[in-house]
Protein backbone atom coordinates (compact mmCIF):
# COMPACT_ATOMS: atom_id res chain seq x y z
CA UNK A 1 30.13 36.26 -17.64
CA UNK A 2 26.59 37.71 -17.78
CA UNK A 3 23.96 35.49 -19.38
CA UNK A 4 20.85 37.19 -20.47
CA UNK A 5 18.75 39.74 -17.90
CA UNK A 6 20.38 38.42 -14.67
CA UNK A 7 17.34 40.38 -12.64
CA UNK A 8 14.22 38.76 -14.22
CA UNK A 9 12.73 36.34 -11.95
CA UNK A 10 15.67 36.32 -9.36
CA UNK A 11 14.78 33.80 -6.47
CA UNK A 12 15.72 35.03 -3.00
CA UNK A 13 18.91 34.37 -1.73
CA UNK A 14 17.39 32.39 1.31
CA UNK A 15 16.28 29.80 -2.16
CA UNK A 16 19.48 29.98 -3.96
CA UNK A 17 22.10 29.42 -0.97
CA UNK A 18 19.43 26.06 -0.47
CA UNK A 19 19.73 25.05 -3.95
CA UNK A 20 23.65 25.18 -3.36
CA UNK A 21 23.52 22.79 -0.55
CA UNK A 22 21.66 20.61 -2.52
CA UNK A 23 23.71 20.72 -5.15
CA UNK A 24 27.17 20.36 -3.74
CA UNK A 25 25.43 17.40 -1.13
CA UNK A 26 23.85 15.67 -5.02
CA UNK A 27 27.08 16.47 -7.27
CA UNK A 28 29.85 17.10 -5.08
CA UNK A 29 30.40 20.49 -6.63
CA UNK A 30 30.42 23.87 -4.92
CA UNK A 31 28.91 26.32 -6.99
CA UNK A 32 29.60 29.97 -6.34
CA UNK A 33 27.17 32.84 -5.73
CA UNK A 34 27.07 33.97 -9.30
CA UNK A 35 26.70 30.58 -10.62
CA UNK A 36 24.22 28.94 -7.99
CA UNK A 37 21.81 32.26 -8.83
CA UNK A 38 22.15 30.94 -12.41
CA UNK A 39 21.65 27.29 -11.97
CA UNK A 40 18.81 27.87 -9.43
CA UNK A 41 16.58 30.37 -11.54
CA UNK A 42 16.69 28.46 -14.83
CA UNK A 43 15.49 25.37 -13.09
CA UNK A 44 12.81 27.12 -11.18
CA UNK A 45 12.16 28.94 -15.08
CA UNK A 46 12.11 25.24 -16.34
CA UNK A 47 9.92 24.43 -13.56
CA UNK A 48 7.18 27.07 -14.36
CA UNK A 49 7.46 26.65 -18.17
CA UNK A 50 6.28 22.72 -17.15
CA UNK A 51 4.32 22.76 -14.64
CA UNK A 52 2.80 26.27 -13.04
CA UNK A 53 -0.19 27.78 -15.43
CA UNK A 54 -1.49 31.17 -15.10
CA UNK A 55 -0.97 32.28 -10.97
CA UNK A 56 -3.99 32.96 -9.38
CA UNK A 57 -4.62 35.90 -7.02
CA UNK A 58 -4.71 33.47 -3.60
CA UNK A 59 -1.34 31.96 -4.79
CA UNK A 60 0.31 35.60 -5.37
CA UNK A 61 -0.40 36.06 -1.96
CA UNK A 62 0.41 33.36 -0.26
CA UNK A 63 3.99 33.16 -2.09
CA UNK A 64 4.26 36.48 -1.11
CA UNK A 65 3.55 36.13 2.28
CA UNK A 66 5.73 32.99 2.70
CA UNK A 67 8.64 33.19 0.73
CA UNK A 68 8.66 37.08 0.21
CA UNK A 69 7.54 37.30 -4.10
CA UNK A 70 4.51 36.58 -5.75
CA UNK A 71 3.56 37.45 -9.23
CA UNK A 72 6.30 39.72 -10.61
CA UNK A 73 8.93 36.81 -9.65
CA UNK A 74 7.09 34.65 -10.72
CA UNK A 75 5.48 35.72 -14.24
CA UNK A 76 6.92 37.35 -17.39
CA UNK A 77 5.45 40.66 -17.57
């Protein structure tokens, strides 16, 4: 089942396959790819709506450099 624009503000898989081992070791569920890439990027969505403003130029950077996405993963465009 596809749920709205499933490449907007993917997370890396290195992200995803963590959230999945958090969230089989929190719920006791094993989520599958499909489903973990769901979960994961509307909680990090969630997360940004709440609590990241406006990314500055240094933090595009350094999110790019360390987890391999800065602004257009990050931001609506």
């Amino acid at each position: 089942m596809l749920r709205g624009n499933e490449n907007e503000n993917m997370l890396p898989k290195k992200a995803v396959d963590q959230f999945k081992e958090l969230y089989q070791k929190r719920y006791g569920v094993k989520l599958d790819d499909k489903e973990a890439e769901f979960r994961a990027n509307n909680l990090f969505n969630l997360y940004k709506a709440v609590y990241i403003g406006p990314i500055s130029n240094n933090d595009q950077v350094e999110l790019k450099n360390q987890y391999g996405y800065g602004k257009s993963k990050l931001q609506n465009n």
